[in-house]
N, C-alpha and C. Protein backbone atom coordinates (compact mmCIF):
# COMPACT_ATOMS: atom_id res chain seq x y z
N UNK A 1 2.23 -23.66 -15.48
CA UNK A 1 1.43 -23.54 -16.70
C UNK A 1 0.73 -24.86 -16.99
N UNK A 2 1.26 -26.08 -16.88
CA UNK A 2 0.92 -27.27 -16.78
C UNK A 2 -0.26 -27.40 -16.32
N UNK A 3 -0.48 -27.40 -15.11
CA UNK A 3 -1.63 -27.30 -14.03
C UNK A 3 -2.56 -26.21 -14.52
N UNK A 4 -2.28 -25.33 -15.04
CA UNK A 4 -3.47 -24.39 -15.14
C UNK A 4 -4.10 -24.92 -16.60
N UNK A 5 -3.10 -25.22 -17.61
CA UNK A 5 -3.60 -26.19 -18.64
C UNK A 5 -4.49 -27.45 -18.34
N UNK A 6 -4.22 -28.08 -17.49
CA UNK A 6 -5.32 -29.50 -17.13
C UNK A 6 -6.56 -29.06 -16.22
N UNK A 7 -6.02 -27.98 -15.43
CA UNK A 7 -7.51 -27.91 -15.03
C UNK A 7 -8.61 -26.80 -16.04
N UNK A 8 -8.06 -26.39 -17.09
CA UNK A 8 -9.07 -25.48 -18.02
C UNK A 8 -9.57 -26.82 -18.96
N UNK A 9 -8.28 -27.87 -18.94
CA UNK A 9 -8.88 -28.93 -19.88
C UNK A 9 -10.07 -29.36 -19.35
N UNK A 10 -10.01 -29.77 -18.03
CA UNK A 10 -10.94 -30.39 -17.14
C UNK A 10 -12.28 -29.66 -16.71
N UNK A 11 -12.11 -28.65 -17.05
CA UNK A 11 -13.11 -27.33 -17.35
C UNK A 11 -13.92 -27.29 -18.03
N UNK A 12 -13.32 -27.47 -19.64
CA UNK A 12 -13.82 -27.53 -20.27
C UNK A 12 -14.91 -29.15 -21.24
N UNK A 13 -13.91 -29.96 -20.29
CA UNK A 13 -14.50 -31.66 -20.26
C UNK A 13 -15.51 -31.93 -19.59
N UNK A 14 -15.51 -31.16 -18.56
CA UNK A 14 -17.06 -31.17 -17.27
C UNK A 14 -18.39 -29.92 -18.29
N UNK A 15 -18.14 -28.89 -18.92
CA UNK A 15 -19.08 -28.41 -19.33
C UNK A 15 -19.62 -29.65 -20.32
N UNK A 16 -18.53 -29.86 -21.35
CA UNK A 16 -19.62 -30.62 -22.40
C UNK A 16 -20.34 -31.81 -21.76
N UNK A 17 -19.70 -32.71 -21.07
CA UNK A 17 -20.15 -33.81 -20.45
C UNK A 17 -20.75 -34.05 -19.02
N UNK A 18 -21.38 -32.23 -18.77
CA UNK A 18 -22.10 -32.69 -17.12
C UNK A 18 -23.23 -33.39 -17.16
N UNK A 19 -23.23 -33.72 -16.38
CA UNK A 19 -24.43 -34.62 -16.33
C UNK A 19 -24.75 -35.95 -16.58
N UNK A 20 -23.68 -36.14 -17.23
CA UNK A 20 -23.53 -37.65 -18.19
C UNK A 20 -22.37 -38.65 -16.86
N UNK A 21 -22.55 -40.13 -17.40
CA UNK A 21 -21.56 -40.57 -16.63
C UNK A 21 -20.49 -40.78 -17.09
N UNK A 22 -20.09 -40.42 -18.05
CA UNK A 22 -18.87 -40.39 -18.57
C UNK A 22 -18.25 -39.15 -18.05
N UNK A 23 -18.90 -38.47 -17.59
CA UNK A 23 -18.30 -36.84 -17.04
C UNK A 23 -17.49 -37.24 -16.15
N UNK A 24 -18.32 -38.30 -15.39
CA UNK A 24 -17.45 -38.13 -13.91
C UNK A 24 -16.03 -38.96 -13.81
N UNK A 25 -15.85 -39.60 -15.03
CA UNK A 25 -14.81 -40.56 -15.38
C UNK A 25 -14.06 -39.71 -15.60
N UNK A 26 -14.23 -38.78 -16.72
CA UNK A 26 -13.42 -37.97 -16.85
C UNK A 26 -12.71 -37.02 -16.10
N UNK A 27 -13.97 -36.53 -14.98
CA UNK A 27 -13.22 -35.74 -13.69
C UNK A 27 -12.49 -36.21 -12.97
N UNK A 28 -12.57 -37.57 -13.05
CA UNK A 28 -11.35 -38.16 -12.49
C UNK A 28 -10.41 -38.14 -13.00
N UNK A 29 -10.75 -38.21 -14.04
CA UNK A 29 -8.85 -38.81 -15.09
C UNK A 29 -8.15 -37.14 -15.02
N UNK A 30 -9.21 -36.07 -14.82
CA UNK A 30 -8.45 -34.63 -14.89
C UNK A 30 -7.60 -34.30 -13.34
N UNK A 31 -8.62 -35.27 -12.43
CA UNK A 31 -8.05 -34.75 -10.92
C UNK A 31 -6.80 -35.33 -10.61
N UNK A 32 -6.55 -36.42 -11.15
CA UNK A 32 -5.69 -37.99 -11.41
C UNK A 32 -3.93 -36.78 -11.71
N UNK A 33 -4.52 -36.31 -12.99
CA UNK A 33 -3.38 -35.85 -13.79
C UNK A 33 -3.52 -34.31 -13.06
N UNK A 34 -3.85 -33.37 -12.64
CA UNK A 34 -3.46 -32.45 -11.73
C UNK A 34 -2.66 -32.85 -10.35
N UNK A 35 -2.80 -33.88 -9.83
CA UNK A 35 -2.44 -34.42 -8.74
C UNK A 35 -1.00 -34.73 -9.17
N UNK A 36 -0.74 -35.31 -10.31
CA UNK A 36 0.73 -36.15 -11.10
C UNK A 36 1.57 -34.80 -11.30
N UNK A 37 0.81 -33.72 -11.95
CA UNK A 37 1.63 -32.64 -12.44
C UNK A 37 1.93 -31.98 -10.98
N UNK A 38 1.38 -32.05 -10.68
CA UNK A 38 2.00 -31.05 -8.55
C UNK A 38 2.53 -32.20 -7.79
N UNK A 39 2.85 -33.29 -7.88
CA UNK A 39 3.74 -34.01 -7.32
C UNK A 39 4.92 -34.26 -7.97
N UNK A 40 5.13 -34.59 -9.32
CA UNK A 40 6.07 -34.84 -10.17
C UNK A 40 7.03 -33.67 -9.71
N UNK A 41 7.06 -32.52 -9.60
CA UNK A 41 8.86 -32.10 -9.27
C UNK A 41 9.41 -32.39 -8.02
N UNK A 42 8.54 -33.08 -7.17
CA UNK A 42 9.24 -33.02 -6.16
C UNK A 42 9.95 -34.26 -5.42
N UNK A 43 10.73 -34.87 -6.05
CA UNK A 43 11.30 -35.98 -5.96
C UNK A 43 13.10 -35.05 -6.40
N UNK A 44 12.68 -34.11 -7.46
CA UNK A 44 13.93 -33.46 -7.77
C UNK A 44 13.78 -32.18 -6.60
N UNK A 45 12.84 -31.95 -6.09
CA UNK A 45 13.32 -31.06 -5.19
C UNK A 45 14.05 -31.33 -3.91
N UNK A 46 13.26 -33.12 -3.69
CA UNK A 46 13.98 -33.42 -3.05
C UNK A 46 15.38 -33.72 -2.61
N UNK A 47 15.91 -34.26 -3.88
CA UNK A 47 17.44 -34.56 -4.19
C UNK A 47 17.93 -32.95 -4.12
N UNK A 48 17.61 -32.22 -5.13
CA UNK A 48 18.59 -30.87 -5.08
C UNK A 48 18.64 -30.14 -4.11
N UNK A 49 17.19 -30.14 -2.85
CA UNK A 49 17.11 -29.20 -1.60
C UNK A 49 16.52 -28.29 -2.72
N UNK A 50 15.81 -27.70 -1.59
CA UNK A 50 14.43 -26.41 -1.98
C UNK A 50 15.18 -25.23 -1.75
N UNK A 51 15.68 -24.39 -2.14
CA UNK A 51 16.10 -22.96 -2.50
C UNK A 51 15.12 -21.83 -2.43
N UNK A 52 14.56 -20.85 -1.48
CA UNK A 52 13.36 -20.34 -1.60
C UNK A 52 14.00 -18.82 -2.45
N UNK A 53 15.40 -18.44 -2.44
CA UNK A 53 15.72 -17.58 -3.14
C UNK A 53 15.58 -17.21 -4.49
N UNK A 54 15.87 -18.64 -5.04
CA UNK A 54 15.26 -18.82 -6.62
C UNK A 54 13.75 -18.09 -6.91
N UNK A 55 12.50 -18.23 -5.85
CA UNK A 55 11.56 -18.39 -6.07
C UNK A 55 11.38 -16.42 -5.57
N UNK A 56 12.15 -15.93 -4.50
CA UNK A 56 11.65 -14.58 -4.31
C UNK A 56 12.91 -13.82 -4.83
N UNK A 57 13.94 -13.96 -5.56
CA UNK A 57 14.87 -13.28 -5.94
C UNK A 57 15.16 -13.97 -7.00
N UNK A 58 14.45 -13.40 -8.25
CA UNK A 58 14.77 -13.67 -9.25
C UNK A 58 15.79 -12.63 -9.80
N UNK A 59 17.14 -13.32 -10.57
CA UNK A 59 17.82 -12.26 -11.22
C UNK A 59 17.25 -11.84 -12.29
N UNK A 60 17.81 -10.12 -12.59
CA UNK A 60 17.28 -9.18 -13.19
C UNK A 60 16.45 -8.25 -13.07
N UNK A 61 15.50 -8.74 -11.60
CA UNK A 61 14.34 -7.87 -11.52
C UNK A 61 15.18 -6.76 -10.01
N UNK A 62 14.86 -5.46 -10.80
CA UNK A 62 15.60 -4.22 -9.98
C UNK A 62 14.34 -3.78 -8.96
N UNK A 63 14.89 -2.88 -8.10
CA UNK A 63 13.94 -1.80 -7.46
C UNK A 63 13.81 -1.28 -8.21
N UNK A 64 12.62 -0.10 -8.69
CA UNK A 64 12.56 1.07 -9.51
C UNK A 64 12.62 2.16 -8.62
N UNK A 65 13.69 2.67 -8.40
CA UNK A 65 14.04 3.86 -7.34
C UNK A 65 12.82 5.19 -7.70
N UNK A 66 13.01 5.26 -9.06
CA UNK A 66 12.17 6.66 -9.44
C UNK A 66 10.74 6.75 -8.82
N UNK A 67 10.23 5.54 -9.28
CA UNK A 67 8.86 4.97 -8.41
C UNK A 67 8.75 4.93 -6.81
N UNK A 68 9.73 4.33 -6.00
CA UNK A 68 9.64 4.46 -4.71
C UNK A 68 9.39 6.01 -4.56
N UNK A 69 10.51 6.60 -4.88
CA UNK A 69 10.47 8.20 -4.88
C UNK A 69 9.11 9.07 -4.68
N UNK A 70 8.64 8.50 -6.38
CA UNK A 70 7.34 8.98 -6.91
C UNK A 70 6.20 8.57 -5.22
N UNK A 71 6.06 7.59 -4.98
CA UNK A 71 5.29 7.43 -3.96
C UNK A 71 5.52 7.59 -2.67
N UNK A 72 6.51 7.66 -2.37
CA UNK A 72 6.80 8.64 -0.82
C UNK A 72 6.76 10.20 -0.96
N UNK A 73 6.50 10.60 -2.01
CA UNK A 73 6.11 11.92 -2.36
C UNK A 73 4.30 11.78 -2.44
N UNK A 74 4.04 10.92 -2.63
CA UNK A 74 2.65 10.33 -2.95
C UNK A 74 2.00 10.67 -1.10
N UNK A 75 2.69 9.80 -0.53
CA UNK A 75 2.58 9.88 1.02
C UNK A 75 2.28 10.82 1.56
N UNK A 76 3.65 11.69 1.50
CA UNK A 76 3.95 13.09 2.42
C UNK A 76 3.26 14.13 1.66
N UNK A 77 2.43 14.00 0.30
CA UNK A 77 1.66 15.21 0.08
C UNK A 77 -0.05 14.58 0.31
N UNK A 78 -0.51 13.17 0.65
CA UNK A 78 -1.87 12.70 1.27
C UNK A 78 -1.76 13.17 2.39
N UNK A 79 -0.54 13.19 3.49
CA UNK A 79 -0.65 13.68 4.94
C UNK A 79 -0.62 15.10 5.05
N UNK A 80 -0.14 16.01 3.91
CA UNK A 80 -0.66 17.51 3.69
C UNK A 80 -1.87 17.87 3.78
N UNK A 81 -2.56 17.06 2.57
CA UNK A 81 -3.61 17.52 2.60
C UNK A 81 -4.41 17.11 3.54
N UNK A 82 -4.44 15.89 4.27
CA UNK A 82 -5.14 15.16 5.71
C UNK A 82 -4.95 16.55 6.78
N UNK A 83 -3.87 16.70 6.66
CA UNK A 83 -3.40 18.43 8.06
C UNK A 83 -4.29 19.13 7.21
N UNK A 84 -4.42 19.82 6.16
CA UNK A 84 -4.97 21.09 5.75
C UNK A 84 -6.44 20.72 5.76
N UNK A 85 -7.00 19.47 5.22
CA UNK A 85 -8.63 19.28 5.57
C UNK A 85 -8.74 19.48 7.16
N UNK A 86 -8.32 18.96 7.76
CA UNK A 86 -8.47 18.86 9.22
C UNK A 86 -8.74 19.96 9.69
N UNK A 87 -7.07 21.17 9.36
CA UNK A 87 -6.88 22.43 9.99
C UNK A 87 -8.68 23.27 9.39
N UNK A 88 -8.58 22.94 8.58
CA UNK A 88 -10.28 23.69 7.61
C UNK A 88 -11.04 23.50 8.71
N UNK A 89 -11.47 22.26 9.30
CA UNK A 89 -12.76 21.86 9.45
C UNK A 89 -12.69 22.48 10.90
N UNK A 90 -11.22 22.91 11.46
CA UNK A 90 -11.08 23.26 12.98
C UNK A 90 -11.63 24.60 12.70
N UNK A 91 -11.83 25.31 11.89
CA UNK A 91 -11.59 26.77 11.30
C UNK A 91 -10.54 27.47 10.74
N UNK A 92 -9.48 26.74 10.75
CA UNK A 92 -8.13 27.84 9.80
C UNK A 92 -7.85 27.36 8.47
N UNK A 93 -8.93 28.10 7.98
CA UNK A 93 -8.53 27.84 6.36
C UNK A 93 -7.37 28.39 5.74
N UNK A 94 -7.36 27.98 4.14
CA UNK A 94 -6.25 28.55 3.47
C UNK A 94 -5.12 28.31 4.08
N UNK A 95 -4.18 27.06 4.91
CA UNK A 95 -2.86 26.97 5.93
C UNK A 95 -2.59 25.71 4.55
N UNK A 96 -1.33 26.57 4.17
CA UNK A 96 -0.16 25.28 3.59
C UNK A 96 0.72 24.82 4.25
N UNK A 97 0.79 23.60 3.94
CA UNK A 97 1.36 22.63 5.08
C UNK A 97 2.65 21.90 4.63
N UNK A 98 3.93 21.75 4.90
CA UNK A 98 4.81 21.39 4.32
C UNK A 98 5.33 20.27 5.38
N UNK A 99 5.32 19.35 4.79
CA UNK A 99 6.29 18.33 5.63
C UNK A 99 7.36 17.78 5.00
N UNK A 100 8.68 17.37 6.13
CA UNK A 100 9.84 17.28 5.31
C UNK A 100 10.18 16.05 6.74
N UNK A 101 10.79 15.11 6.30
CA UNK A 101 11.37 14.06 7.18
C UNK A 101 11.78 12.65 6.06
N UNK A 102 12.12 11.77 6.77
CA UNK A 102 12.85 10.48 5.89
C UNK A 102 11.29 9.50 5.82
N UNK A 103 10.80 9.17 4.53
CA UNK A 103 9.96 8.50 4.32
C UNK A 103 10.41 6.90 3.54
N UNK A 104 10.68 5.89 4.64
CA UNK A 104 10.89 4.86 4.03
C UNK A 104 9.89 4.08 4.21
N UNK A 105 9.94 2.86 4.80
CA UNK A 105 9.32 1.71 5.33
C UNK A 105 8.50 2.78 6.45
N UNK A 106 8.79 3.29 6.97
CA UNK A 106 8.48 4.28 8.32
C UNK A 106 8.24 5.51 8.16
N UNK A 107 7.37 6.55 8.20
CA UNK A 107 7.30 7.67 8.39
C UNK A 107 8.11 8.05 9.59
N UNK A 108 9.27 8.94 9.42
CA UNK A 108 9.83 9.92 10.31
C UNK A 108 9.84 11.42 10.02
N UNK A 109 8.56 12.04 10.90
CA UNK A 109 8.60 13.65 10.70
C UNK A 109 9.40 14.18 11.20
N UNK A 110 10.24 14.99 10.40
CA UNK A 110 11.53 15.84 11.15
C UNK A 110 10.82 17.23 11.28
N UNK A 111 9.99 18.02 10.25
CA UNK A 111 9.34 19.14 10.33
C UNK A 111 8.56 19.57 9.92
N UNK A 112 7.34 20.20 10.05
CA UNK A 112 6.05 20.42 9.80
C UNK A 112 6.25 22.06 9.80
N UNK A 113 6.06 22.80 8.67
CA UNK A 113 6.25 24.12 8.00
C UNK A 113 4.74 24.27 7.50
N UNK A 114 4.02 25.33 8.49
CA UNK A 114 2.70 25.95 8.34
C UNK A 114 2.78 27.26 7.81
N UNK A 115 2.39 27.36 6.34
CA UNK A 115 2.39 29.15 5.88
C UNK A 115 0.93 29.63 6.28
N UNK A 116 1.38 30.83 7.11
CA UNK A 116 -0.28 31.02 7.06
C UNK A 116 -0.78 32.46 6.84
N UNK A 117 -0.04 32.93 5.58
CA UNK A 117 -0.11 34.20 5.51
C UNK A 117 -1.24 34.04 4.72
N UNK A 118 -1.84 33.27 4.23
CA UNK A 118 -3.29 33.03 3.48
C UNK A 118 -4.59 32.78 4.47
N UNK A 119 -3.94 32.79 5.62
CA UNK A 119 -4.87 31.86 6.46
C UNK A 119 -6.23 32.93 6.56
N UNK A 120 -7.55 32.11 6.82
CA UNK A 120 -8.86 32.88 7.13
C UNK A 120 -9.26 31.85 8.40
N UNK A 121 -9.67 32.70 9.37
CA UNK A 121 -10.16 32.12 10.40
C UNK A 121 -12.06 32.47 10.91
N UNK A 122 -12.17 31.31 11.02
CA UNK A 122 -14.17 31.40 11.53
C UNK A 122 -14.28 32.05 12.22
N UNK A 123 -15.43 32.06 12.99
CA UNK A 123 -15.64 33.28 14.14
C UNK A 123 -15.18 32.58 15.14
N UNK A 124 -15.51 31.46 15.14
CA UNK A 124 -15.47 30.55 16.59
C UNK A 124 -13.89 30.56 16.71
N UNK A 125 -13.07 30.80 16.46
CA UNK A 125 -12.06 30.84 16.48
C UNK A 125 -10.85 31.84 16.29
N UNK A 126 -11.65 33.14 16.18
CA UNK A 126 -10.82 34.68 16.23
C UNK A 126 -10.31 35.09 17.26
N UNK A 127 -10.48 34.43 18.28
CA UNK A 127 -10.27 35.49 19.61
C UNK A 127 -9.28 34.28 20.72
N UNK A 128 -8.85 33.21 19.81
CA UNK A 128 -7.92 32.56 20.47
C UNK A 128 -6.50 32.85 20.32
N UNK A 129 -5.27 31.99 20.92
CA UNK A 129 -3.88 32.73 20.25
C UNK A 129 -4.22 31.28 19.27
N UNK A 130 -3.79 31.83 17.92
CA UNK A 130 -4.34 30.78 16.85
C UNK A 130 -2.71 30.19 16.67
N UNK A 131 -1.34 30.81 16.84
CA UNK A 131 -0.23 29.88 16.92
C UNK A 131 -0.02 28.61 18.30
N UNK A 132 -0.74 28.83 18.95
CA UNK A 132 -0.32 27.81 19.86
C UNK A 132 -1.87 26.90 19.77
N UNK A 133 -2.91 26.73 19.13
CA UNK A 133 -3.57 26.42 18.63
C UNK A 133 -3.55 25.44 17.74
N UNK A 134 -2.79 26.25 16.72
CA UNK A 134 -2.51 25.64 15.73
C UNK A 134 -1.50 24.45 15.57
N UNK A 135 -0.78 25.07 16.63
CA UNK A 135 0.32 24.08 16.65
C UNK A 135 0.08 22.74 17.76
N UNK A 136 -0.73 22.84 18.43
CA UNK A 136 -1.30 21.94 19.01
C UNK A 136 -1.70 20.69 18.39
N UNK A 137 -3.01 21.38 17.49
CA UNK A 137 -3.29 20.91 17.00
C UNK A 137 -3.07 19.49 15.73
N UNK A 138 -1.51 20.33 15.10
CA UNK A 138 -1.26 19.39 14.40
C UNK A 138 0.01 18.11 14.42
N UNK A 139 0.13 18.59 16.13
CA UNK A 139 1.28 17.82 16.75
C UNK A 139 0.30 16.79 17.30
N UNK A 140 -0.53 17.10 17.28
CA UNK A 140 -1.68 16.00 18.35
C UNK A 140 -2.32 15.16 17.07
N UNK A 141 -2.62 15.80 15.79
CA UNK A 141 -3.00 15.04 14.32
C UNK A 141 -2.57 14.06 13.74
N UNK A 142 -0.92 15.14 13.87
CA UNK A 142 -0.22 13.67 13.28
C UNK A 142 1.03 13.10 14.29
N UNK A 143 0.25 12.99 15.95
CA UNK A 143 1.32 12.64 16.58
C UNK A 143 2.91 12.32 16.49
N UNK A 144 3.02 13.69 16.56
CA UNK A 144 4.34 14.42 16.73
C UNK A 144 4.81 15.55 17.85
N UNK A 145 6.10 15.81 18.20
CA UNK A 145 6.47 16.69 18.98
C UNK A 145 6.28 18.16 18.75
N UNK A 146 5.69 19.09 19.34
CA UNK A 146 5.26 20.54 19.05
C UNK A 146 6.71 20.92 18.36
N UNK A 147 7.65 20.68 19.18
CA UNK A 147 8.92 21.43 18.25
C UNK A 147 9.22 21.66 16.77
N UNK A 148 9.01 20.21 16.01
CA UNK A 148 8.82 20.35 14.83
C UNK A 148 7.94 21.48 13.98
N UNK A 149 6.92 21.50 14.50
CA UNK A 149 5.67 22.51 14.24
C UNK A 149 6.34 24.08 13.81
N UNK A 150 6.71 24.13 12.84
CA UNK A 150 6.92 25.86 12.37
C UNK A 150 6.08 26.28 12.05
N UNK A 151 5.86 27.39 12.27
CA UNK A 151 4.51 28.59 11.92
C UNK A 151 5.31 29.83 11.31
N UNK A 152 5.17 30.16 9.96
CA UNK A 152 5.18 31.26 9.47
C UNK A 152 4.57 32.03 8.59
N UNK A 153 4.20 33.71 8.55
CA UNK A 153 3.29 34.26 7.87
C UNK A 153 4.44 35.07 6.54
């Protein structure tokens, strides 16, 4: 807080006085005393040793579990809808897409659940087998193993 105090002082000492030569006296005497305030603790840091835990583990501050939650749900329903735009644009509209696996640090898909009793298919695409298609498709999307891939109407 110190430092951010001398240099708004020094901020505000260079507007009124630019230009003048007293300005630049003064930018000194501000650079002088920013320099004093960021050296001054560390003579005690030196003696006590630097602790970087203090500085990234402060006590009191928790995970908010509900929040992680909230956004790995955030995740696995953006990669829904990424499969269902996709599956659209291939031609199989109307396909809900369910994914279920452990979302931490890492996406791990355990299973990919396609309803497709809604499904509408283009022309360009009626006369294929649309389950092995489909399932191709979204093992190759979101590089994964076909096994996972359930298809049901």
């Amino acid at each position: 807080m110190s430092i951010l105090a001398v240099v708004a002082l020094g901020f505000i000492a260079d507007l009124v006085l630019s230009g003048k030569r007293m300005g630049k006296f003064v930018n000194a005497i501000f650079a002088s005393l920013t320099i004093l305030i960021i050296v001054a603790p560390l003579p005690n840091i030196i003696k006590n040793g630097f602790n970087g835990d203090n500085i990234l583990f402060v006590p009191g501050i928790e995970v908010d579990d509900s929040y992680i939650n909230y956004a790995n749900k955030m995740r696995v329903r953006s990669l829904e809808r990424g499969v269902e735009e996709a599956l659209s644009k291939e031609g199989y509209r109307n396909i809900e897409v369910e994914i279920k696996g452990e979302f931490d640090e890492e996406i791990k898909i355990q299973s990919i659940s396609l309803n497709l009793s809604n499904l509408v298919m283009d022309d360009k695409v009626v006369h294929i087998n649309k389950y092995e298609a489909i399932t191709r498709f979204v093992s190759g999307y979101l590089d994964v193993d076909k096994g996972v891939v359930v298809i049901y109407e």
